[in-house]
Protein backbone atom coordinates (compact mmCIF):
# COMPACT_ATOMS: atom_id res chain seq x y z
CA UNK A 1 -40.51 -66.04 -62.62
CA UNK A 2 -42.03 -63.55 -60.23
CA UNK A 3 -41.90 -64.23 -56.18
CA UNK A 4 -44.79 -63.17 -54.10
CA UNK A 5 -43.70 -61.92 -50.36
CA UNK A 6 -46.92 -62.18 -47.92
CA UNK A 7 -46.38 -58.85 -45.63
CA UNK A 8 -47.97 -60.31 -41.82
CA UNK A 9 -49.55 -56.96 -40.47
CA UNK A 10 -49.81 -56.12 -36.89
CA UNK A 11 -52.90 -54.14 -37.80
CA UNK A 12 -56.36 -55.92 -37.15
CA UNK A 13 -58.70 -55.86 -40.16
CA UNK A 14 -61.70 -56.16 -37.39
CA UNK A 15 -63.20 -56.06 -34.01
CA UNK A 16 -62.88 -59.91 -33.48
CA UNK A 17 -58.94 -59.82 -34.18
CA UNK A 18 -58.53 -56.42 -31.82
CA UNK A 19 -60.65 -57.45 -29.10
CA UNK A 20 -58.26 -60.35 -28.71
CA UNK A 21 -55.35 -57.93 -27.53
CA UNK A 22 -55.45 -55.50 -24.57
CA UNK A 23 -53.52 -52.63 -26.42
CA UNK A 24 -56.39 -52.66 -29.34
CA UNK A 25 -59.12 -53.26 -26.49
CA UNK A 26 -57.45 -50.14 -24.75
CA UNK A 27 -57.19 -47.90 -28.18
CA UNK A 28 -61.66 -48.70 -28.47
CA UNK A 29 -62.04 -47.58 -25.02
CA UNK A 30 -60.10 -44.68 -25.77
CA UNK A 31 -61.88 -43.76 -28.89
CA UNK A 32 -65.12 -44.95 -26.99
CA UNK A 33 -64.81 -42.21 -24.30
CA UNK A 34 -63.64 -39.23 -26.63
CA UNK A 35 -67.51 -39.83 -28.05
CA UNK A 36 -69.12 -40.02 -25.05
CA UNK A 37 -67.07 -36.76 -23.70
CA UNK A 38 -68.08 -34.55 -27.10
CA UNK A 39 -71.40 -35.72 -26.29
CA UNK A 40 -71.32 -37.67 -30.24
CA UNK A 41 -75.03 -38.84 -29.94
CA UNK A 42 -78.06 -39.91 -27.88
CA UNK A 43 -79.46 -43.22 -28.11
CA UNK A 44 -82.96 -42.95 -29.17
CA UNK A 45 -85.21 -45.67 -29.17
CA UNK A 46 -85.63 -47.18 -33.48
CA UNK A 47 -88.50 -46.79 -35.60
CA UNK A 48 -89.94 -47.41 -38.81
CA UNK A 49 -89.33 -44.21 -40.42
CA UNK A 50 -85.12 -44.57 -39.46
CA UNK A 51 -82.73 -46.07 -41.31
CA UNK A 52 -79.73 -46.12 -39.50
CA UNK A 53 -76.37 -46.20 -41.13
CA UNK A 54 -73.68 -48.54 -39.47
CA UNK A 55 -70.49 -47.82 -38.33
CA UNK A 56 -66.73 -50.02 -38.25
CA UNK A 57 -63.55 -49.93 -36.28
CA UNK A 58 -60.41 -49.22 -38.06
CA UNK A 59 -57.19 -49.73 -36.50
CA UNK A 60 -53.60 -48.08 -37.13
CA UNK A 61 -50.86 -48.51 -35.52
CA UNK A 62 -48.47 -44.66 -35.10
CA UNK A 63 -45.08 -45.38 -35.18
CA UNK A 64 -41.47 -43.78 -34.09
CA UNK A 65 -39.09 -43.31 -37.10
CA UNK A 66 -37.10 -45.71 -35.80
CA UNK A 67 -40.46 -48.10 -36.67
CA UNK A 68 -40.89 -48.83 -32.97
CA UNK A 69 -44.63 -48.21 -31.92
CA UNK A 70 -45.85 -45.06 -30.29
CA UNK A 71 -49.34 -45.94 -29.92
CA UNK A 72 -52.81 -47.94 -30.93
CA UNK A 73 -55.39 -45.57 -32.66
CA UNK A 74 -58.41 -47.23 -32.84
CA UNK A 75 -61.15 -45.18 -34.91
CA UNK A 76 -64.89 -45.54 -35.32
CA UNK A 77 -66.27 -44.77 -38.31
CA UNK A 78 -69.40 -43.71 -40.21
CA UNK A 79 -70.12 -46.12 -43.09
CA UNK A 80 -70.73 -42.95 -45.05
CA UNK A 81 -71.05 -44.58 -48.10
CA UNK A 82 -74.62 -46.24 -47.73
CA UNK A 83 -75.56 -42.32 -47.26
CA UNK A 84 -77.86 -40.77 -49.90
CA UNK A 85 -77.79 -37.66 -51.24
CA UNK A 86 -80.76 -35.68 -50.16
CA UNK A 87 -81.90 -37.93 -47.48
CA UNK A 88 -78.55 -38.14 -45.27
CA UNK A 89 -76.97 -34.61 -46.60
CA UNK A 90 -77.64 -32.09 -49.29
CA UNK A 91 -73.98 -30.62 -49.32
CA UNK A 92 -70.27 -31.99 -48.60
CA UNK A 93 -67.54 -29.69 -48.55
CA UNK A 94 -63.75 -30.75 -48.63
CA UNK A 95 -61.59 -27.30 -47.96
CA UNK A 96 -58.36 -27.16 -49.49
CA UNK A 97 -55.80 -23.93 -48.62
CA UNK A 98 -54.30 -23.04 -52.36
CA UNK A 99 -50.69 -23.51 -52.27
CA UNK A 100 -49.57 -20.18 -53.04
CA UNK A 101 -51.75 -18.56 -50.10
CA UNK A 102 -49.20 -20.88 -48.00
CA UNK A 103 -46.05 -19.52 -49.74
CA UNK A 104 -47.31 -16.14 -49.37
CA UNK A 105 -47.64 -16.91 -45.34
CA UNK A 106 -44.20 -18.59 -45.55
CA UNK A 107 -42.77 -15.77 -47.30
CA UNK A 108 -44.60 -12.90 -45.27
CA UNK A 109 -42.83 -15.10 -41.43
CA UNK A 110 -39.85 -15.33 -42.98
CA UNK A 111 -39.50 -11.72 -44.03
CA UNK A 112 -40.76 -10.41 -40.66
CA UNK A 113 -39.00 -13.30 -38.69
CA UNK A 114 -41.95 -15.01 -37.13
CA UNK A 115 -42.81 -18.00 -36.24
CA UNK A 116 -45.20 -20.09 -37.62
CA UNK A 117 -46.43 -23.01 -35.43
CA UNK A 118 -48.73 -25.87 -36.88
CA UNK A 119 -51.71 -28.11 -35.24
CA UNK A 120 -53.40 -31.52 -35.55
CA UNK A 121 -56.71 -31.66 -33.72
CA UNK A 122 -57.67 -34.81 -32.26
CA UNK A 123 -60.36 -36.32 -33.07
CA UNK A 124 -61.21 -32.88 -35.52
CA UNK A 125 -64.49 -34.07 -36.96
CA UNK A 126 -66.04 -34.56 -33.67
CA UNK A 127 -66.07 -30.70 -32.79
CA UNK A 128 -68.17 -30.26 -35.87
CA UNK A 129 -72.01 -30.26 -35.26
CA UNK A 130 -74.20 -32.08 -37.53
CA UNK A 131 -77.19 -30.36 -39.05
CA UNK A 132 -79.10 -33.27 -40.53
CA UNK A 133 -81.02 -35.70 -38.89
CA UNK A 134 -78.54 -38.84 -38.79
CA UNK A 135 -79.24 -42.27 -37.19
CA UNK A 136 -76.24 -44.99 -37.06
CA UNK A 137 -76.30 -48.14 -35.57
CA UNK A 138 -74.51 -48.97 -31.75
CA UNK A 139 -71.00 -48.90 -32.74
CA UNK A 140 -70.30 -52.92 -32.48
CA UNK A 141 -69.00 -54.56 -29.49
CA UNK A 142 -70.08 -51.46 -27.62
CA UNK A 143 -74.01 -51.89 -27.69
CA UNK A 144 -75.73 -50.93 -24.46
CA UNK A 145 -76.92 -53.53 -22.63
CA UNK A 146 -80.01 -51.77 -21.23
CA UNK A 147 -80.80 -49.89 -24.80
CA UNK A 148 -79.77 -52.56 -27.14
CA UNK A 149 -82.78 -51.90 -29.79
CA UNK A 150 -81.78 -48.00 -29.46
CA UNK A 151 -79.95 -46.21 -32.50
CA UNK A 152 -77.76 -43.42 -32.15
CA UNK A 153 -79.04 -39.99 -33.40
CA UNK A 154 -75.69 -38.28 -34.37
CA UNK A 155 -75.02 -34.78 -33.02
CA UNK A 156 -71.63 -34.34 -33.88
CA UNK A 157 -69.71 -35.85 -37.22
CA UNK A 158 -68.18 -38.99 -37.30
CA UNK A 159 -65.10 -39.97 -39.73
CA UNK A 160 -66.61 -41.36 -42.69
CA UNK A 161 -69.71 -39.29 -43.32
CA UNK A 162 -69.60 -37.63 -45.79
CA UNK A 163 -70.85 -34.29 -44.57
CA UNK A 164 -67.94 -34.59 -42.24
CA UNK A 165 -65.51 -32.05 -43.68
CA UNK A 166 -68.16 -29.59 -44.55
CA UNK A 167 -68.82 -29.47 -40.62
CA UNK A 168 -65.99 -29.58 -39.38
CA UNK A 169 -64.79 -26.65 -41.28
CA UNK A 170 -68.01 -24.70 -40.25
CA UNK A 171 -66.88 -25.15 -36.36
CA UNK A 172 -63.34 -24.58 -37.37
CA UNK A 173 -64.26 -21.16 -38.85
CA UNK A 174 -66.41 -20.28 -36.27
CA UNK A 175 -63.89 -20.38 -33.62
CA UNK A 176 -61.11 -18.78 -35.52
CA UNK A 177 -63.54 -16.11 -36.61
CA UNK A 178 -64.43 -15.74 -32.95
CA UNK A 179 -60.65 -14.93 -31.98
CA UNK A 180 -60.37 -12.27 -34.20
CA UNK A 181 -59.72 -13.84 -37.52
CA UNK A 182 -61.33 -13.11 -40.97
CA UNK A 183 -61.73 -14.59 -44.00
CA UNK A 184 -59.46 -13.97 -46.86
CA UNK A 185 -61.82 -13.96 -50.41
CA UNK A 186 -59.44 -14.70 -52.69
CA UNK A 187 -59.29 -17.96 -50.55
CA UNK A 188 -61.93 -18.61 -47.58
């Protein structure tokens, strides 16, 4: 005989269970005012001719290894998936560093005693600039009061999109190119 166990999460599954808790309502606000700072989109009055894509909230919870919690990451996201190819983008792009260009690094620091530091860039995909024309619904529970028939026309890439990657990459390249970096072409 088989036993289930039902695992209680402390992870929301959507806005009406986060909004309920001032940690959640803090981690929206949060993720709220990182769009509005990289300038995300405009809010441009709908039409006809636009079909909007909507968004979501996803919520995760970052803990400690001792399993304590560090923090409430609360992420808006594209609903890339009603995208369609040709209308919403023409190209995605998902770059992946081969892993022996990363042992050849590791071995090239270790042999000349180096140090090799790593990154994680908040909020990444918002420093990559969209090149299609992309509408997406007010994010919910954050729809302007004065502009609620208003869509937003994307300007930067949201998680979930799937041209995402490809320019985020793009921006990513750019700057390190900018610096004084070039591209390998056995692996760009």
């Amino acid at each position: 005989m088989h036993t289930c166990q039902v695992v209680k999460t402390d992870e929301p599954s959507n806005f009406e269970e986060a909004v309920k808790y001032k940690e959640w309502q803090d981690a929206m606000n949060d993720e709220m005012q990182a769009l509005v700072n990289n300038k995300t989109w405009t809010l441009v009055p709908k039409n006809k001719e636009m079909k909007p894509i909507g968004s979501k909230w996803v919520y995760k919870l970052k803990r400690n290894s001792d399993g304590s919690i560090s923090r409430y990451k609360a992420r808006l996201v594209a609903k890339g998936y009603c995208s369609k190819y040709d209308l919403y983008y023409d190209k995605t792009f998902s770059p992946i560093t081969k892993i022996n260009i990363i042992r050849t690094i590791i071995i090239i620091a270790a042999s000349k005693g180096w140090k090799l530091y790593q990154l994680d860039v908040k909020n990444a995909f918002l420093n990559g600039e969209l090149e299609e024309e992309i509408y997406m619904e007010q994010p919910y529970g954050y729809v302007h009061t004065k502009y609620s028939n208003y869509v937003c026309k994307l300007k930067k890439a949201l998680y979930g999109l799937k041209q995402g990657p490809r320019a985020w990459y793009a921006k990513l390249v750019e700057s390190l190119m900018c610096v004084g970096f070039h591209e390998v072409k056995v692996d760009p």
